[in-house]
Protein backbone atom coordinates (compact mmCIF):
# COMPACT_ATOMS: atom_id res chain seq x y z
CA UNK A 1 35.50 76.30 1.86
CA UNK A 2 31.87 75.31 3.13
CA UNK A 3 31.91 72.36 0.37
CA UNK A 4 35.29 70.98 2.23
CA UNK A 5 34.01 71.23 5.56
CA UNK A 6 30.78 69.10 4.48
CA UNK A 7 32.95 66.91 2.68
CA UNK A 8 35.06 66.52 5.73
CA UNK A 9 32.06 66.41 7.91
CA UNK A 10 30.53 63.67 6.15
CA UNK A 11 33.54 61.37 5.55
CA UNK A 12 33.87 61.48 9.61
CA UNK A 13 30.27 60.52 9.82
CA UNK A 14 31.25 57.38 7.48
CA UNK A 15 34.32 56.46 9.53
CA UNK A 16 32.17 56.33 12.77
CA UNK A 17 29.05 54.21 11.32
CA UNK A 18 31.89 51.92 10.04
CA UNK A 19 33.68 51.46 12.90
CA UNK A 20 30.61 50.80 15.14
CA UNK A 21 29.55 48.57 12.60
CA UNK A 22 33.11 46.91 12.61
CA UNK A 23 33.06 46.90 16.59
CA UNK A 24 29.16 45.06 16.31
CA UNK A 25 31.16 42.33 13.94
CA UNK A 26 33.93 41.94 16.15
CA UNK A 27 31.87 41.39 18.96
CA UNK A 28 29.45 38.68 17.16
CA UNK A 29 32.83 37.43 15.54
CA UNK A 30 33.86 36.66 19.55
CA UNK A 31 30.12 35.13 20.43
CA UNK A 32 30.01 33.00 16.95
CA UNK A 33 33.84 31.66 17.91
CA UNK A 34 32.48 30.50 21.58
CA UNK A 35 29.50 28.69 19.97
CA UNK A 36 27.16 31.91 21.02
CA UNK A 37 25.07 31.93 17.94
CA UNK A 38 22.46 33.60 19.35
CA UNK A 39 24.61 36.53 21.39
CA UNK A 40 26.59 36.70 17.75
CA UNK A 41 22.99 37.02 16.04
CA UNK A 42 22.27 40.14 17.68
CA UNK A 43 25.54 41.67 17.43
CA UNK A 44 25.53 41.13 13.34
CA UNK A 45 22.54 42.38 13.57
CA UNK A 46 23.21 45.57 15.30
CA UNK A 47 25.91 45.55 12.75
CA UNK A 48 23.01 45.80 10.25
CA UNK A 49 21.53 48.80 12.02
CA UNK A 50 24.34 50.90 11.07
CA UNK A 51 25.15 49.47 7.79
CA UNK A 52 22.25 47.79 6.17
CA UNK A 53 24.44 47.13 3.05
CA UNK A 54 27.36 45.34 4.77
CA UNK A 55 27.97 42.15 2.71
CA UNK A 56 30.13 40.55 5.74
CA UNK A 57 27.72 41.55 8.38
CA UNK A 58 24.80 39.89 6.08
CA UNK A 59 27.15 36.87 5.50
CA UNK A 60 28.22 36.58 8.96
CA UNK A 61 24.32 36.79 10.16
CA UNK A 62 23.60 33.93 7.81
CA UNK A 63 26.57 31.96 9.53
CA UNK A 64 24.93 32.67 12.87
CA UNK A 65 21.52 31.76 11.76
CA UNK A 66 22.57 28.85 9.89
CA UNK A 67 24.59 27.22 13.17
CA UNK A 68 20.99 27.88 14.46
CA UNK A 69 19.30 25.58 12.07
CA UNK A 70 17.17 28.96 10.73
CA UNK A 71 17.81 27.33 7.37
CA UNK A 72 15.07 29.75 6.00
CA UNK A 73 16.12 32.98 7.18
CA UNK A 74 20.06 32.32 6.37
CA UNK A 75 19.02 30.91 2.91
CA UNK A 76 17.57 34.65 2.27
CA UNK A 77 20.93 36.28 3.01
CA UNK A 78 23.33 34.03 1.15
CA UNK A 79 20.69 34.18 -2.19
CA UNK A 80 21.31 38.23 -1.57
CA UNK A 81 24.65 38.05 -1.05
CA UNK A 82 25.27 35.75 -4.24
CA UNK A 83 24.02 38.62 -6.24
CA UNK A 84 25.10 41.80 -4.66
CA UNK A 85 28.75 40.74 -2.94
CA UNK A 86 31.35 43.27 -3.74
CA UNK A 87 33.54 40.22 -5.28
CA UNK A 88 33.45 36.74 -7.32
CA UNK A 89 35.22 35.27 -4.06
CA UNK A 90 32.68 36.95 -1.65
CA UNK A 91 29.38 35.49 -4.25
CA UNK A 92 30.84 32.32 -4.75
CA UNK A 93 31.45 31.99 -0.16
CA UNK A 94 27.87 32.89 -0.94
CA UNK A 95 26.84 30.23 -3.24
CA UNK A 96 28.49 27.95 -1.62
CA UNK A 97 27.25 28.78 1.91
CA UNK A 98 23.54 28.55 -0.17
CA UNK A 99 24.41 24.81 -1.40
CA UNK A 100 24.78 23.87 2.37
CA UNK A 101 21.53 25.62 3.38
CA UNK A 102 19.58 24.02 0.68
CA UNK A 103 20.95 20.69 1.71
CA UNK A 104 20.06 20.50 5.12
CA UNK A 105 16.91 21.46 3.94
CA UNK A 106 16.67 18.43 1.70
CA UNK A 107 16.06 20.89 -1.12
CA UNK A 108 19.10 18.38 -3.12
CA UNK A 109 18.33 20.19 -6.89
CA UNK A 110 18.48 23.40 -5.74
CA UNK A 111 21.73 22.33 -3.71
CA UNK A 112 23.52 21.02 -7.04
CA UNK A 113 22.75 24.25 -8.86
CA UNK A 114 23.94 26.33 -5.87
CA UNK A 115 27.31 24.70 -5.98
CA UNK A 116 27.38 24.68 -9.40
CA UNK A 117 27.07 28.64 -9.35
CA UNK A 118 30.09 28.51 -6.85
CA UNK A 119 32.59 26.22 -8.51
CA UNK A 120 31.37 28.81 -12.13
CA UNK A 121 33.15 31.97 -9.65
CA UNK A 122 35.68 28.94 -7.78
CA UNK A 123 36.56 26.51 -10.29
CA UNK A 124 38.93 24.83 -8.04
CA UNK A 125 36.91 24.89 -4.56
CA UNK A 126 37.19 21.03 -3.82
CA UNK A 127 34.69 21.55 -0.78
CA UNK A 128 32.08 22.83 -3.42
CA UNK A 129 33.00 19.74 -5.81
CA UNK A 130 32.54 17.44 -2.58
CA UNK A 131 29.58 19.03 -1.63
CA UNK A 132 28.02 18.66 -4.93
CA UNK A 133 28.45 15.26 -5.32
CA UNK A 134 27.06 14.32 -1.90
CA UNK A 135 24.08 16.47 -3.12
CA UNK A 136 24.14 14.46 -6.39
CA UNK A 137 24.09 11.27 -4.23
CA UNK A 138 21.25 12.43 -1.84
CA UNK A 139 18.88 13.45 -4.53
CA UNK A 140 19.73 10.17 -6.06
CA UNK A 141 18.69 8.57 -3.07
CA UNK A 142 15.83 10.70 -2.79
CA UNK A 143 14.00 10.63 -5.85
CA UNK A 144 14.46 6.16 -5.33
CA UNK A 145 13.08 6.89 -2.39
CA UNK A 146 9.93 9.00 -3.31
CA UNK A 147 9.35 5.99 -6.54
CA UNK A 148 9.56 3.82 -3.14
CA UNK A 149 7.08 5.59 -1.63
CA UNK A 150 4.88 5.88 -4.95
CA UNK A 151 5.00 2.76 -6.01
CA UNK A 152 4.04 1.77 -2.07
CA UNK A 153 1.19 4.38 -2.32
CA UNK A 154 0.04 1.99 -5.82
CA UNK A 155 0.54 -0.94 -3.89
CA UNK A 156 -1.63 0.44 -1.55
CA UNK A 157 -4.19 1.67 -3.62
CA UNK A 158 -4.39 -1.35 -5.25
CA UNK A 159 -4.94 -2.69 -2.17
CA UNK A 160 -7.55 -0.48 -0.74
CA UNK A 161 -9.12 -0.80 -4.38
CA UNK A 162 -9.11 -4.53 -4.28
CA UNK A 163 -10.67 -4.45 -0.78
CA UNK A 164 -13.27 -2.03 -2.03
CA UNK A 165 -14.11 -3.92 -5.09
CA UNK A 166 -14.41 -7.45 -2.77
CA UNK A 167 -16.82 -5.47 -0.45
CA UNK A 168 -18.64 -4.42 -3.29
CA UNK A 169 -18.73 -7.83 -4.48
CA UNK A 170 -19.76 -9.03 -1.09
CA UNK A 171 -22.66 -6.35 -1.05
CA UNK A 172 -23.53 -7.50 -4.56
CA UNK A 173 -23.42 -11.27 -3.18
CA UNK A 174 -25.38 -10.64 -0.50
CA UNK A 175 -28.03 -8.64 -2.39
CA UNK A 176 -27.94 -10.62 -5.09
CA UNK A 177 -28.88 -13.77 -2.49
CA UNK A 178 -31.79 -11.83 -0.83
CA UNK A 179 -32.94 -10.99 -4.30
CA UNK A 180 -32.75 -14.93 -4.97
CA UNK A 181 -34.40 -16.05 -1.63
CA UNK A 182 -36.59 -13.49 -1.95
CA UNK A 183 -37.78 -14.75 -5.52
CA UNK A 184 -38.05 -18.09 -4.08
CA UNK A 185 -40.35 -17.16 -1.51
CA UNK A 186 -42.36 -15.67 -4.36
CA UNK A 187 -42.25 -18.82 -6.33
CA UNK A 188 -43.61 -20.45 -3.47
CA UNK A 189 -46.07 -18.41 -1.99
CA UNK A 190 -47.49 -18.13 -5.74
CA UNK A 191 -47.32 -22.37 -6.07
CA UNK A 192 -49.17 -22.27 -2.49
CA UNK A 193 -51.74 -20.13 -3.85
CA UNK A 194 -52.08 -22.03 -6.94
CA UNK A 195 -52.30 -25.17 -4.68
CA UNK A 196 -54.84 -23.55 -2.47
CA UNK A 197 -56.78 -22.72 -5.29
CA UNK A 198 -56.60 -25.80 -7.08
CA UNK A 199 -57.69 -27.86 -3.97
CA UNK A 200 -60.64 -25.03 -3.63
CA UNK A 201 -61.82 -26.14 -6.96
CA UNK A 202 -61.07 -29.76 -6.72
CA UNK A 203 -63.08 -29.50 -3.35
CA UNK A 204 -65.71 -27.29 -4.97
CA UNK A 205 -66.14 -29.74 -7.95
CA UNK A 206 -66.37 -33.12 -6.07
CA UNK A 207 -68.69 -31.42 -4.19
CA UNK A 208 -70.80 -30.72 -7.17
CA UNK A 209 -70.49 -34.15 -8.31
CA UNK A 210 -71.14 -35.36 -5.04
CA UNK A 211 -74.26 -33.07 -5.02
CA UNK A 212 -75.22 -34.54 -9.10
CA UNK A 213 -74.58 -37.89 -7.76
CA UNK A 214 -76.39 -37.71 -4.51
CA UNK A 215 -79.24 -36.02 -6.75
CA UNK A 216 -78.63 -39.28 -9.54
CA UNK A 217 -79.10 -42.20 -6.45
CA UNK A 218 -82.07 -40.08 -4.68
CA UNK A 219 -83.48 -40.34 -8.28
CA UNK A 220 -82.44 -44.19 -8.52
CA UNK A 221 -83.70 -44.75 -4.82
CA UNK A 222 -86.60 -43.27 -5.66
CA UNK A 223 -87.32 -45.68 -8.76
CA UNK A 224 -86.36 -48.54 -6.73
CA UNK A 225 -88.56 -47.65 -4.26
CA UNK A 226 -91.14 -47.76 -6.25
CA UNK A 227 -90.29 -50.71 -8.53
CA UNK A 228 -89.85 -52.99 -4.65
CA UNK A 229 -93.41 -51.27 -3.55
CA UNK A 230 -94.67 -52.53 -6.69
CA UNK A 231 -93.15 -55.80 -6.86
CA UNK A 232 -94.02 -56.27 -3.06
CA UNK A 233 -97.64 -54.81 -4.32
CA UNK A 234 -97.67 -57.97 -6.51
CA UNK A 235 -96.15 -60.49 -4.20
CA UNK A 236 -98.63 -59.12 -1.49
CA UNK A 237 -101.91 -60.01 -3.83
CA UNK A 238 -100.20 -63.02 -4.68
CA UNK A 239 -100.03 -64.09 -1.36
CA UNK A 240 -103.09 -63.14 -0.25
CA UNK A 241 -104.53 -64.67 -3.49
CA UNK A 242 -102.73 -68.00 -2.42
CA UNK A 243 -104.37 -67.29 1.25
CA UNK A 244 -107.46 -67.28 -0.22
CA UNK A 245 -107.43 -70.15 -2.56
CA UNK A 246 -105.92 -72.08 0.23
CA UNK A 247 -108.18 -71.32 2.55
CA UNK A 248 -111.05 -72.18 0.32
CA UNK A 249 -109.12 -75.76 -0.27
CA UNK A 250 -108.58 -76.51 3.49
CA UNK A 251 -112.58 -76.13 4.15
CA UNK A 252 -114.86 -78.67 4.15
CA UNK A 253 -118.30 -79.53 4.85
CA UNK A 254 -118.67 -82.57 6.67
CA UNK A 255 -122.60 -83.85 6.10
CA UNK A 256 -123.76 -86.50 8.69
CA UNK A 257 -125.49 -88.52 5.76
């Protein structure tokens, strides 16, 4: 008899949690219809409070969250639910619900296998077949668009690579120039310095000749100095030899005979 009663007692217990629960769906059911989302979120999940297992408040939720644009969150719910739904119609609303999540979250490969899964449980579900080829399409679209965007980003990198080799080249230029003018200057300050010291010892050897040759006509000077006091020795006695003799001539001695 006491076995009964608990029986009894707990079976009543069951029947109220569900119909609260029930009540909680209803009631976010009503919010969801009047575009509520966020009234019919916390209804589902107060739903969830007294049945934490209930596949349609869990799949309802997701609905709520998804009209939301919590892509995330409902994603989490309808990969549960596509697992643990009491039936192949309730996993493969859940798959399929999944596939629409993943697409507005441009996730389009994950999409296509989500739909897939549904149309394995729902082999005639022509939304799922639509669906997946739209999903098809946009990862199509997609993946052009990303070899777009790479071969852009090579373009680019070419660029930037090309604009960082004709710096470089630039730098190298202009180095390479000041290297040059730099050599040049060299060149020239070493010529001027050979010139300087060329003209140095040009100047230093004329004056040594100068110096030999003033030393070679003091020399010469000196010899005709002497050879023009001798010769004007000469002429000198000569003359004065010529004085005498004509002087002796030009006297005479007149007698008074």
């Amino acid at each position: 008899m006491r076995s009964l009663i608990i029986v009894i007692l707990v079976l009543s217990a069951v029947s109220a949690f569900s119909q609260k629960e029930n009540r909680y769906i209803r009631k976010g059911n009503n919010s969801f219809e009047e575009q509520n989302y966020k009234d019919a979120e916390v209804d589902y999940m107060k739903a969830l409070e007294k049945n934490p297992e209930s596949a349609k408040g869990q799949f309802n939720l997701g609905d709520a969250l998804y009209k939301q644009e919590n892509y995330e969150d409902a994603a989490k719910l309808y990969q549960n639910l596509s697992e643990t739904a009491p039936n192949d119609n309730a996993r493969a609303d859940s798959w399929y619900n999944l596939g629409n999540t993943l697409l507005q979250s441009k996730k389009y490969q994950e999409a296509i296998n989500a739909y897939k899964n549904s149309l394995k449980l729902r082999p005639d579900d022509m939304d799922a077949k639509y669906n997946l080829e739209y999903a098809k399409k946009m990862l199509k679209q997609q993946q052009q668009q990303q070899k777009n965007k790479d071969k852009n980003k090579d373009k680019n990198k070419d660029k930037k690579d090309k604009q960082k080799q004709d710096q470089k080249d630039k730098q190298d230029k202009q180095k390479q120039d000041q290297q040059d003018k730099q050599q040049k200057q060299d060149q020239q300050n070493q010529q001027d310095k050979q010139q300087n010291q060329d003209q140095q010892k040009q100047q230093q050897n004329q004056q040594k000749q100068q110096q030999q040759q003033s030393k070679q006509i003091s020399k010469k000077d000196a010899e005709r100095m002497l050879a023009a006091l001798k010769n004007n020795e000469k002429k000198t006695l000569e003359k004065v030899k010529k004085q005498k003799m004509k002087g002796v001539r030009a006297k005479s001695i007149e007698k008074d005979w």
